[in-house]
Protein backbone atom coordinates (compact mmCIF):
# COMPACT_ATOMS: atom_id res chain seq x y z
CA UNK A 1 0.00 0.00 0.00
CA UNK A 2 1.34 3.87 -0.92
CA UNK A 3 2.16 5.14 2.32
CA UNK A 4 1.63 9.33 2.42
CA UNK A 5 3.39 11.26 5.37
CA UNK A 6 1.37 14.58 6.17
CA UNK A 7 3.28 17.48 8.54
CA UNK A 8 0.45 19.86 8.84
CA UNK A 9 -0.36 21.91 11.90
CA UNK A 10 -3.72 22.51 10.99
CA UNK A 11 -5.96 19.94 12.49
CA UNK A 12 -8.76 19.91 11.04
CA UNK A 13 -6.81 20.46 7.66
CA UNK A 14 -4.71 17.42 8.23
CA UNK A 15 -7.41 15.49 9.45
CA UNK A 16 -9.45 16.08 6.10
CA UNK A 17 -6.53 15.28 4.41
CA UNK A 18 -6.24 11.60 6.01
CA UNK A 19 -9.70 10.86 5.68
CA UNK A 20 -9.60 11.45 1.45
CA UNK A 21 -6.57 9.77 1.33
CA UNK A 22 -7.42 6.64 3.55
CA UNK A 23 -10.79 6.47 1.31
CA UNK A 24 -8.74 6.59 -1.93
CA UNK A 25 -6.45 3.51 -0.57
CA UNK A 26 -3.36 5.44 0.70
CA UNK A 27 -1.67 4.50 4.30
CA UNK A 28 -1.35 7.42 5.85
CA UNK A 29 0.42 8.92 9.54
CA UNK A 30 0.16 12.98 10.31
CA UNK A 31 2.08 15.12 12.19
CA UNK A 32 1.09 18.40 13.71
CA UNK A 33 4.86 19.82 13.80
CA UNK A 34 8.17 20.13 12.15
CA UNK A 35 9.97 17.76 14.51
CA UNK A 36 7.21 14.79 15.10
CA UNK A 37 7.42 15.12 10.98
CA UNK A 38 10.82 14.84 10.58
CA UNK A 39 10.88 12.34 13.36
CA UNK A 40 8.38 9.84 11.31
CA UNK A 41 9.79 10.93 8.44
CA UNK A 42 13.16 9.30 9.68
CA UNK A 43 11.97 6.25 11.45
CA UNK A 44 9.66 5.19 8.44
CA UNK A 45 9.88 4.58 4.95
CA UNK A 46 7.13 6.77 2.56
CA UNK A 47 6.01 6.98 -1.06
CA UNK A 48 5.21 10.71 -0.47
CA UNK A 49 5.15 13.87 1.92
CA UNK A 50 2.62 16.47 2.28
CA UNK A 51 4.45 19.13 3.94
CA UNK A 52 2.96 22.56 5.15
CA UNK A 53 5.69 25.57 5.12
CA UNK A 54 4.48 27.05 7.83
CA UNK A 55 4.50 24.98 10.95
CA UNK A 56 5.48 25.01 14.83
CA UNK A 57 9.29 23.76 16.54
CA UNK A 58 10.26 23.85 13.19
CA UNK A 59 9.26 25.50 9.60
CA UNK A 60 8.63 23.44 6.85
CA UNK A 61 11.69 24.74 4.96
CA UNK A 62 14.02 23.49 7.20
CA UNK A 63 12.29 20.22 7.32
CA UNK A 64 12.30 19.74 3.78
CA UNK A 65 16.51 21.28 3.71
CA UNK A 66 16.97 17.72 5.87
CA UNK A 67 14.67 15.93 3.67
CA UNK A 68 16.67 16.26 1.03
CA UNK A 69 20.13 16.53 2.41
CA UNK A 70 20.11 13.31 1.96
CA UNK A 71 16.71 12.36 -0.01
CA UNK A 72 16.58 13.07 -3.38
CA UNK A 73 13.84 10.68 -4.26
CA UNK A 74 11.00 10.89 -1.77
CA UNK A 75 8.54 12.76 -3.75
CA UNK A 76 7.26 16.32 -1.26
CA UNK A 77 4.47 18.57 -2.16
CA UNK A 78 4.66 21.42 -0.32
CA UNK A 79 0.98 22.59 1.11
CA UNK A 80 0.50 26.75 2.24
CA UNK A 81 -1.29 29.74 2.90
CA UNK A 82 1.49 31.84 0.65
CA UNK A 83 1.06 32.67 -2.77
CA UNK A 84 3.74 34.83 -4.04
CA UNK A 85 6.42 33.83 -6.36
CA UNK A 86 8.71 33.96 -4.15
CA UNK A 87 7.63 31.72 -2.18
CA UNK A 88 6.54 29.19 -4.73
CA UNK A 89 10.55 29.42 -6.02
CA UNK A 90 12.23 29.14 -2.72
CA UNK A 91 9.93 25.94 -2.24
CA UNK A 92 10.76 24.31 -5.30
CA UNK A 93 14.27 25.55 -4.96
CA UNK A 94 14.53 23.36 -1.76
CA UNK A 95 13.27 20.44 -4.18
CA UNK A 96 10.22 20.13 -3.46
CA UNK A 97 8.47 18.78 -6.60
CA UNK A 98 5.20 20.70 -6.24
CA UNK A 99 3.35 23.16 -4.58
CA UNK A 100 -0.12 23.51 -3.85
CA UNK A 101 -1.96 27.04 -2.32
CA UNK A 102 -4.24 26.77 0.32
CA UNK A 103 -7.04 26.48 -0.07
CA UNK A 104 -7.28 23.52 -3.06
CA UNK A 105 -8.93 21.33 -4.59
CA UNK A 106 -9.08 17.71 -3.37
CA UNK A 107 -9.18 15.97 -6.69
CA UNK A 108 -6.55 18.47 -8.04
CA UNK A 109 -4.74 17.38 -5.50
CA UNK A 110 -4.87 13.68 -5.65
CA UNK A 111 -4.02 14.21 -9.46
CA UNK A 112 -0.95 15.60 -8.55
CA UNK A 113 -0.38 12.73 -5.99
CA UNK A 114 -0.57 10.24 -8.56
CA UNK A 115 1.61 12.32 -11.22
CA UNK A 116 4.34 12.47 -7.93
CA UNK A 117 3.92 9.06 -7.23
CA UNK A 118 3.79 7.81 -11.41
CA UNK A 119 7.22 5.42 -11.44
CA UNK A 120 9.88 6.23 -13.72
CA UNK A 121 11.08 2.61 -14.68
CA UNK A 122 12.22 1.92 -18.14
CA UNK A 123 12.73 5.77 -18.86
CA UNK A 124 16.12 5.94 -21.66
CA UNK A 125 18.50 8.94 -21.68
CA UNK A 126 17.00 11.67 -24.04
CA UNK A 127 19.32 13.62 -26.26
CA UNK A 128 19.79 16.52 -28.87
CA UNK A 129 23.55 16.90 -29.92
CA UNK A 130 25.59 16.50 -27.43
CA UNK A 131 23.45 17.08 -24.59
CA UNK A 132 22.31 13.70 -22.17
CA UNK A 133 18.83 13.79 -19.85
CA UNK A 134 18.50 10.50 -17.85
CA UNK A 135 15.33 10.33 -15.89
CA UNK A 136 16.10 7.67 -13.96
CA UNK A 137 19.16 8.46 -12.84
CA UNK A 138 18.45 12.54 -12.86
CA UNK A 139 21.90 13.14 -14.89
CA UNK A 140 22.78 15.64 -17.11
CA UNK A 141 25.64 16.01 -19.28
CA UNK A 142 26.75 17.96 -21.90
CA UNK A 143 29.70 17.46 -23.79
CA UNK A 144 30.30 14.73 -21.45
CA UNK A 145 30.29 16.63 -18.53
CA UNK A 146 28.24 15.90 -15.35
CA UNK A 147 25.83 19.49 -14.94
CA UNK A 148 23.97 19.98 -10.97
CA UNK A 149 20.50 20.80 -11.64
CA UNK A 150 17.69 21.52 -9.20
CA UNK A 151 14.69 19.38 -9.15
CA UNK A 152 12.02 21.72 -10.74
CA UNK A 153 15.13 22.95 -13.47
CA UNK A 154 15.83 19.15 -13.97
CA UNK A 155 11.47 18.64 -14.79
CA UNK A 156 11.55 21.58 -17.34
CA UNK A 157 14.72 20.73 -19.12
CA UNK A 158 13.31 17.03 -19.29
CA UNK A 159 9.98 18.51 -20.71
CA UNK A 160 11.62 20.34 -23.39
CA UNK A 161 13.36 17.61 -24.81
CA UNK A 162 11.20 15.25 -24.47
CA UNK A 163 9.34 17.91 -26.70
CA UNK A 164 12.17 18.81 -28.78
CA UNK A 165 11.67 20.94 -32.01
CA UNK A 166 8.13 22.09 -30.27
CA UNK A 167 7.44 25.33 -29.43
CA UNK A 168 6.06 25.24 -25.99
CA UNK A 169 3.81 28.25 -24.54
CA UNK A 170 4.43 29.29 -20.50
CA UNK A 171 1.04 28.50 -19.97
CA UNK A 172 2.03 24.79 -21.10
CA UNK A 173 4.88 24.54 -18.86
CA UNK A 174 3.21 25.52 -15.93
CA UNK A 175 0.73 22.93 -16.60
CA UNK A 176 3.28 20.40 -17.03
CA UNK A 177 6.30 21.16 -15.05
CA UNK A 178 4.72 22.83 -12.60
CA UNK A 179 1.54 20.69 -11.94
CA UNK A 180 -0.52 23.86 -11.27
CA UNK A 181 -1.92 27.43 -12.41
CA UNK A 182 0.26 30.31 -11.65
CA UNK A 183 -2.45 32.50 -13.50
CA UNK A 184 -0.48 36.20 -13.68
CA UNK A 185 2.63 34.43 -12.49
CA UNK A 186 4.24 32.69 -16.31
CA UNK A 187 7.11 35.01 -15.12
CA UNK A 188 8.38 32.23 -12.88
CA UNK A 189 9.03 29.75 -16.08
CA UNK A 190 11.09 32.64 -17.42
CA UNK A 191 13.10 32.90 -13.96
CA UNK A 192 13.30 28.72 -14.64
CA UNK A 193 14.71 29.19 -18.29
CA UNK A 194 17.19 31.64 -17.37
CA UNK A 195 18.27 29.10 -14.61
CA UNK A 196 18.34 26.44 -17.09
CA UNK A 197 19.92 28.01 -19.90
CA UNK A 198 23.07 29.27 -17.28
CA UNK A 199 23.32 25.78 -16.62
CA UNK A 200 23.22 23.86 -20.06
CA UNK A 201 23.60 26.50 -22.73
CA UNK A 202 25.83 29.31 -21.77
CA UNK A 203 28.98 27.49 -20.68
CA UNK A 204 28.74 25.65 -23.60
CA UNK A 205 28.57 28.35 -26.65
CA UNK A 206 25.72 26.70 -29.00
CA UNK A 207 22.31 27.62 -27.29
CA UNK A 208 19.88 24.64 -27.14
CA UNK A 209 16.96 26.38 -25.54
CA UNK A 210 15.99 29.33 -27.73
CA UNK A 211 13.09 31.46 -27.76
CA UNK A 212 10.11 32.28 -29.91
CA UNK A 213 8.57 35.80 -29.16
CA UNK A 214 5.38 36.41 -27.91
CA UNK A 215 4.40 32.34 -27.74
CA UNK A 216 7.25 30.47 -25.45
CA UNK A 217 10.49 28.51 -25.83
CA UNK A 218 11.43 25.48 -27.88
CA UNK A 219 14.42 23.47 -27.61
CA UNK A 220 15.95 22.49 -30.88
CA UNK A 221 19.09 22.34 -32.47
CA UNK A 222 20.32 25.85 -34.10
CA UNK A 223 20.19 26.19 -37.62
């Protein structure tokens, strides 16, 4: 059985939560703080975290920092109040792999579950000249060179090659990368290209991701 971790100091909120999950199958154990979360987070093994940002003894940032200080698999959604980009980048930036404003919708939310929790067996290295995306192992290489990406920049360089030679509107990526809406936000996948293309274009003098004015960005090899 899927077992689902929730660290949410809302009660009620948390409560709702375990009751919709339990009826849709999932095993699932709460915690009402940062510390009884990381603590079960430690002494079990999960499929998947539901993790508030703000929560009591100790914020939901720092829990997810130890999370992934050594946990780069364990799929976290991040749950809050906040809506601002800032926010919603810092999150990510911590790797979480998707972020969900209070308040949502429950079946929004269990689709993202079940894209989180969708296994990535059997997935082949992508390319496009000499640049390497292996989703199972989460490398990247260019040129033959190993290049550290974050999770959400890792999800929307995969996306564009795996969609090579289409052009791809923000409102697409957002939808796809990001899981979610950010309606009056599309200035976050810009923020996310400019990350990317630092990364896996710029050092390396032949630009891969290019963009198309007034629609999106396509990756493709130059002509």
């Amino acid at each position: 059985m899927t077992r689902i971790l929730i660290i949410e100091d809302e009660q009620k909120i948390a409560r709702v939560l375990e009751l919709e999950l339990t009826h849709e199958g999932y095993e699932v154990s709460k915690a009402y703080d940062g510390l009884e979360g990381l603590r079960l987070y430690r002494e079990q093994e999960w499929d998947l975290i539901l993790l508030d940002i703000m929560l009591p003894e100790m914020s939901g940032r720092d829990v997810l920092r130890r999370i992934r200080s050594g946990d780069e698999e364990t799929p976290v959604i991040m749950l809050t109040a906040m809506g601002e980009v800032k926010d919603k980048v810092e999150g990510l930036d911590l790797g979480a792999n998707d972020y969900v404003t209070k308040p949502f919708d429950m079946e929004e939310l269990f689709a993202r579950i079940r894209a989180n929790l969708r296994p990535k067996n059997g997935s082949e290295a992508m390319r496009i000249l000499d640049l390497e995306v292996n989703e199972v192992t989460h490398e990247v290489k260019r040129d033959g060179k190993l290049i550290d990406l974050t999770a959400k920049e890792f999800s929307l360089l995969a996306y564009l090659l795996k969609h090579k030679r289409q052009v791809m509107s923000r409102e697409q990526l957002l939808v796809n990368v990001w899981g979610y809406d950010y309606y009056g936000d599309t200035n976050i996948v810009d923020v996310y290209i400019r990350y990317v293309r630092n990364k896996v274009d710029k050092p390396f003098g032949t630009p891969l991701i290019q963009t198309i004015r007034g629609v999106g960005y396509v990756m493709k090899e130059p002509t």
